[in-house]
Protein backbone atom coordinates (compact mmCIF):
# COMPACT_ATOMS: atom_id res chain seq x y z
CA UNK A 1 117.61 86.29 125.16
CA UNK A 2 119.88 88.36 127.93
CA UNK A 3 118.47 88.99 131.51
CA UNK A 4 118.28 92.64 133.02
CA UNK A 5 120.97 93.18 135.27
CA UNK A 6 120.30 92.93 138.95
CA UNK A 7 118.43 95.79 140.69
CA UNK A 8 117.29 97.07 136.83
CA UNK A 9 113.56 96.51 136.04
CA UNK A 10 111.95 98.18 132.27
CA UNK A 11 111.35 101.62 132.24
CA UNK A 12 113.77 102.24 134.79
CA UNK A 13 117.27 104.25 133.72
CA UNK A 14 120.17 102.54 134.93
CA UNK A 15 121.03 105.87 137.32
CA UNK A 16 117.62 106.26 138.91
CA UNK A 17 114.12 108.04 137.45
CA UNK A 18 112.37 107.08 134.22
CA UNK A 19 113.48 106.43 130.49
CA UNK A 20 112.79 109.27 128.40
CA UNK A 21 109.78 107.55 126.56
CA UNK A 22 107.14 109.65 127.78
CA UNK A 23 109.07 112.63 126.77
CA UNK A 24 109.38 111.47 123.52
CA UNK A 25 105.86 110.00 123.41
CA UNK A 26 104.77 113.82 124.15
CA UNK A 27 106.99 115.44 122.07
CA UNK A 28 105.78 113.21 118.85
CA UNK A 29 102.41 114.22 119.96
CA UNK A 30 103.45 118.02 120.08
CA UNK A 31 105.01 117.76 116.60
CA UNK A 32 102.02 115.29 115.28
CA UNK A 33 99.68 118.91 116.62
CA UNK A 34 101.66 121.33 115.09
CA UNK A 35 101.72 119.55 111.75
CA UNK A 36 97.60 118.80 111.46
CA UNK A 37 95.85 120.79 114.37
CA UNK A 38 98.19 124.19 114.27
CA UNK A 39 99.59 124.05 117.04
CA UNK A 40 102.54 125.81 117.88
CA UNK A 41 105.69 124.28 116.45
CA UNK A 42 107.81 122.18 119.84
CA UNK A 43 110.93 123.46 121.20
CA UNK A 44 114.26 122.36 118.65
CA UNK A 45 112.21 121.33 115.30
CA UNK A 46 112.91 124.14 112.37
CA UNK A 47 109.70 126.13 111.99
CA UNK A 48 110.42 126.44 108.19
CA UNK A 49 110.66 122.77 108.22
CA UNK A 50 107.67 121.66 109.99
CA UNK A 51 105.45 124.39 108.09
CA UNK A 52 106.79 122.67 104.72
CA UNK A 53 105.65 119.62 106.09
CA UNK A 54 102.43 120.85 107.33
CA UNK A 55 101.66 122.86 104.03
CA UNK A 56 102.14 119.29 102.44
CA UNK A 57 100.18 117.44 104.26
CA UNK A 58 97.19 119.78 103.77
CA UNK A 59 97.84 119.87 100.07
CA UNK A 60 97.53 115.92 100.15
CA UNK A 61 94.55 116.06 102.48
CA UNK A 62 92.95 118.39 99.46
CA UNK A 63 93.56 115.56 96.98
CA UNK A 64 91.90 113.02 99.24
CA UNK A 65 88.62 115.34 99.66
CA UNK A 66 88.91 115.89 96.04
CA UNK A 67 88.59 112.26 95.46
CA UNK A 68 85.17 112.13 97.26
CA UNK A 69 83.47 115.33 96.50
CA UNK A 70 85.27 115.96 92.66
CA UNK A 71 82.12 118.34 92.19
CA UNK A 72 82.90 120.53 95.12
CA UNK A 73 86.49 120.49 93.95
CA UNK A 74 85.77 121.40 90.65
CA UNK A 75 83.53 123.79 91.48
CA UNK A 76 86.24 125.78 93.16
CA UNK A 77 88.64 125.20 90.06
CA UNK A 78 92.64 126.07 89.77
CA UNK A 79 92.06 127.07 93.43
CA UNK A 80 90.77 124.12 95.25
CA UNK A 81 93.86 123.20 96.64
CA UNK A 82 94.87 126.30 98.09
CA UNK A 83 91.34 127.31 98.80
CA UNK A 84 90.76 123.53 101.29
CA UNK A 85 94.22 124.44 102.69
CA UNK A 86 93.35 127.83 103.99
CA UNK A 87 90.18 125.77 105.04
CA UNK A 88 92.24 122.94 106.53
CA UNK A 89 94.50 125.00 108.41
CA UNK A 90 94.16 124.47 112.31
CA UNK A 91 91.65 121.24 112.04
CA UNK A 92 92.13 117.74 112.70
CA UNK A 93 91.09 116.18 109.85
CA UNK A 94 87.65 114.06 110.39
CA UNK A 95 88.60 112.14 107.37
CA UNK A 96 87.58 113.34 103.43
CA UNK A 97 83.86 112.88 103.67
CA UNK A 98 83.47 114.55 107.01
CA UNK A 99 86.03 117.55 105.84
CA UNK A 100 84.57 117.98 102.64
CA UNK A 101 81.18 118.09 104.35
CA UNK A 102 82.14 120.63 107.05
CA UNK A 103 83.88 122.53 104.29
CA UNK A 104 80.95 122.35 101.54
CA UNK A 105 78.67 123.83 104.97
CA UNK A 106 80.61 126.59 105.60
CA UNK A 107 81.25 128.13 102.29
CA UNK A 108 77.44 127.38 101.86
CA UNK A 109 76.60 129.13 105.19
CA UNK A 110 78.90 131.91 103.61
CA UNK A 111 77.04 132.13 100.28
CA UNK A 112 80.85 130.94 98.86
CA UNK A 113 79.57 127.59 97.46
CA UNK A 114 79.28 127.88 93.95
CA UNK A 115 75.88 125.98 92.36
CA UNK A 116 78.01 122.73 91.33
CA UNK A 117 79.13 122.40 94.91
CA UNK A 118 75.13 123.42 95.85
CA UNK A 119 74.17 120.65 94.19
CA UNK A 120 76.33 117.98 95.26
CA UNK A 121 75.98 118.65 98.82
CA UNK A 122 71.94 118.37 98.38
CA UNK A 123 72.81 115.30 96.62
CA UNK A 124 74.65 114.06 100.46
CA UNK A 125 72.76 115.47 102.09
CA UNK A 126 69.45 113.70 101.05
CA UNK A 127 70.65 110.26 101.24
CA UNK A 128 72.87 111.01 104.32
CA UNK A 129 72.83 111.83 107.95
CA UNK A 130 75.60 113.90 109.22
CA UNK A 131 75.51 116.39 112.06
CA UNK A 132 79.27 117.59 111.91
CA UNK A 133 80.12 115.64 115.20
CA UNK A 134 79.44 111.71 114.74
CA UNK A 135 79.89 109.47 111.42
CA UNK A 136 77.46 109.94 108.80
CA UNK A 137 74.53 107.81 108.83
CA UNK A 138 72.53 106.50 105.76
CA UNK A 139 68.63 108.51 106.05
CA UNK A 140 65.84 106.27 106.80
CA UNK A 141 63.06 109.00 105.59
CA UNK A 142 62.58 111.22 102.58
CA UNK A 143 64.57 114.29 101.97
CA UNK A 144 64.39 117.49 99.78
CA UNK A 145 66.87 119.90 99.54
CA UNK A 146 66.37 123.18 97.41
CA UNK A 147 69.15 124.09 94.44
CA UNK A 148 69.60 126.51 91.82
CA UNK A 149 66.84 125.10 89.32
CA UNK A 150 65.47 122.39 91.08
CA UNK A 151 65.24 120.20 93.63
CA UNK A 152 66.84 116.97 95.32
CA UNK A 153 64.82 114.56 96.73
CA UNK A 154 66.62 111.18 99.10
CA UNK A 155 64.09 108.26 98.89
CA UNK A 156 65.45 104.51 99.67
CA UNK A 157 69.02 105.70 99.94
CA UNK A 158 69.00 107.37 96.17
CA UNK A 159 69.07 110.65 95.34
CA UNK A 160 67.16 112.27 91.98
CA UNK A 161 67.33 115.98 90.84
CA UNK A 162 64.33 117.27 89.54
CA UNK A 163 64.18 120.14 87.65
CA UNK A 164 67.01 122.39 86.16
């Protein structure tokens, strides 16, 4: 174990002011934003670079929402990745279930969400709380959503489609 030389404390550069942590600390932030929030790229990173990156990382984020809501993936086909990366582009991610809500309620809100997708966000939906801010909550009272040929109905945490 050495000592700190006399007059030196942590944190302190040897020639007066502040080690450069809280530079870096900020600048990893900055680069952290620019790769999942789209935020502007810092000062000395490659912009070709860090888009790669970025581009990357929103292709992977696909696969992960993919993993929890396969029918709104396959709904959208061939072009689910780059369709959830257009999507993706400039938000945090929430995590899969959250962005694969908040995605499945736009293209919904859009009339976009083919009757696959329809269905499997009823299927959430009844059995699930979510109000795109806070974590989704299991439903403590019925539910019925309306799809394409039926209905969905939540009771006791299960969801049945009637109909169709």
């Amino acid at each position: 174990m050495t000592a700190e030389p006399a007059g030196r404390s942590a944190g302190v550069h040897p020639r007066g002011g502040h080690v450069t942590k809280p530079t870096l600390a900020s600048r990893q932030a900055a680069l952290v934003a620019a790769l999942v929030a789209g935020a502007p790229v810092p000062q000395g990173f490659d912009e070709r670079l860090v888009g790669v990156a970025e581009q990357a990382l929103r292709r992977k984020r696909a696969g992960q929402v993919a993993a929890v809501w396969p029918h709104l993936a396959a709904s959208l086909g061939d072009s689910w990745t780059d369709h959830f990366s257009r999507w993706a582009r400039g938000r945090p991610t929430k995590g899969g279930l959250r962005d694969g809500w908040d995605m499945a309620r736009e293209l919904a809100l859009l009339g976009e969400l083919p009757p696959l997708g329809v269905a499997e966000l009823a299927m959430r939906e009844v059995t699930v709380r979510y109000d795109g801010r806070t974590a989704p909550r299991p439903r403590r009272c019925p539910a019925l959503r309306v799809v394409p040929g039926g209905v969905v109905l939540g009771v006791f945490g299960r969801a049945y489609r009637l109909g169709g």
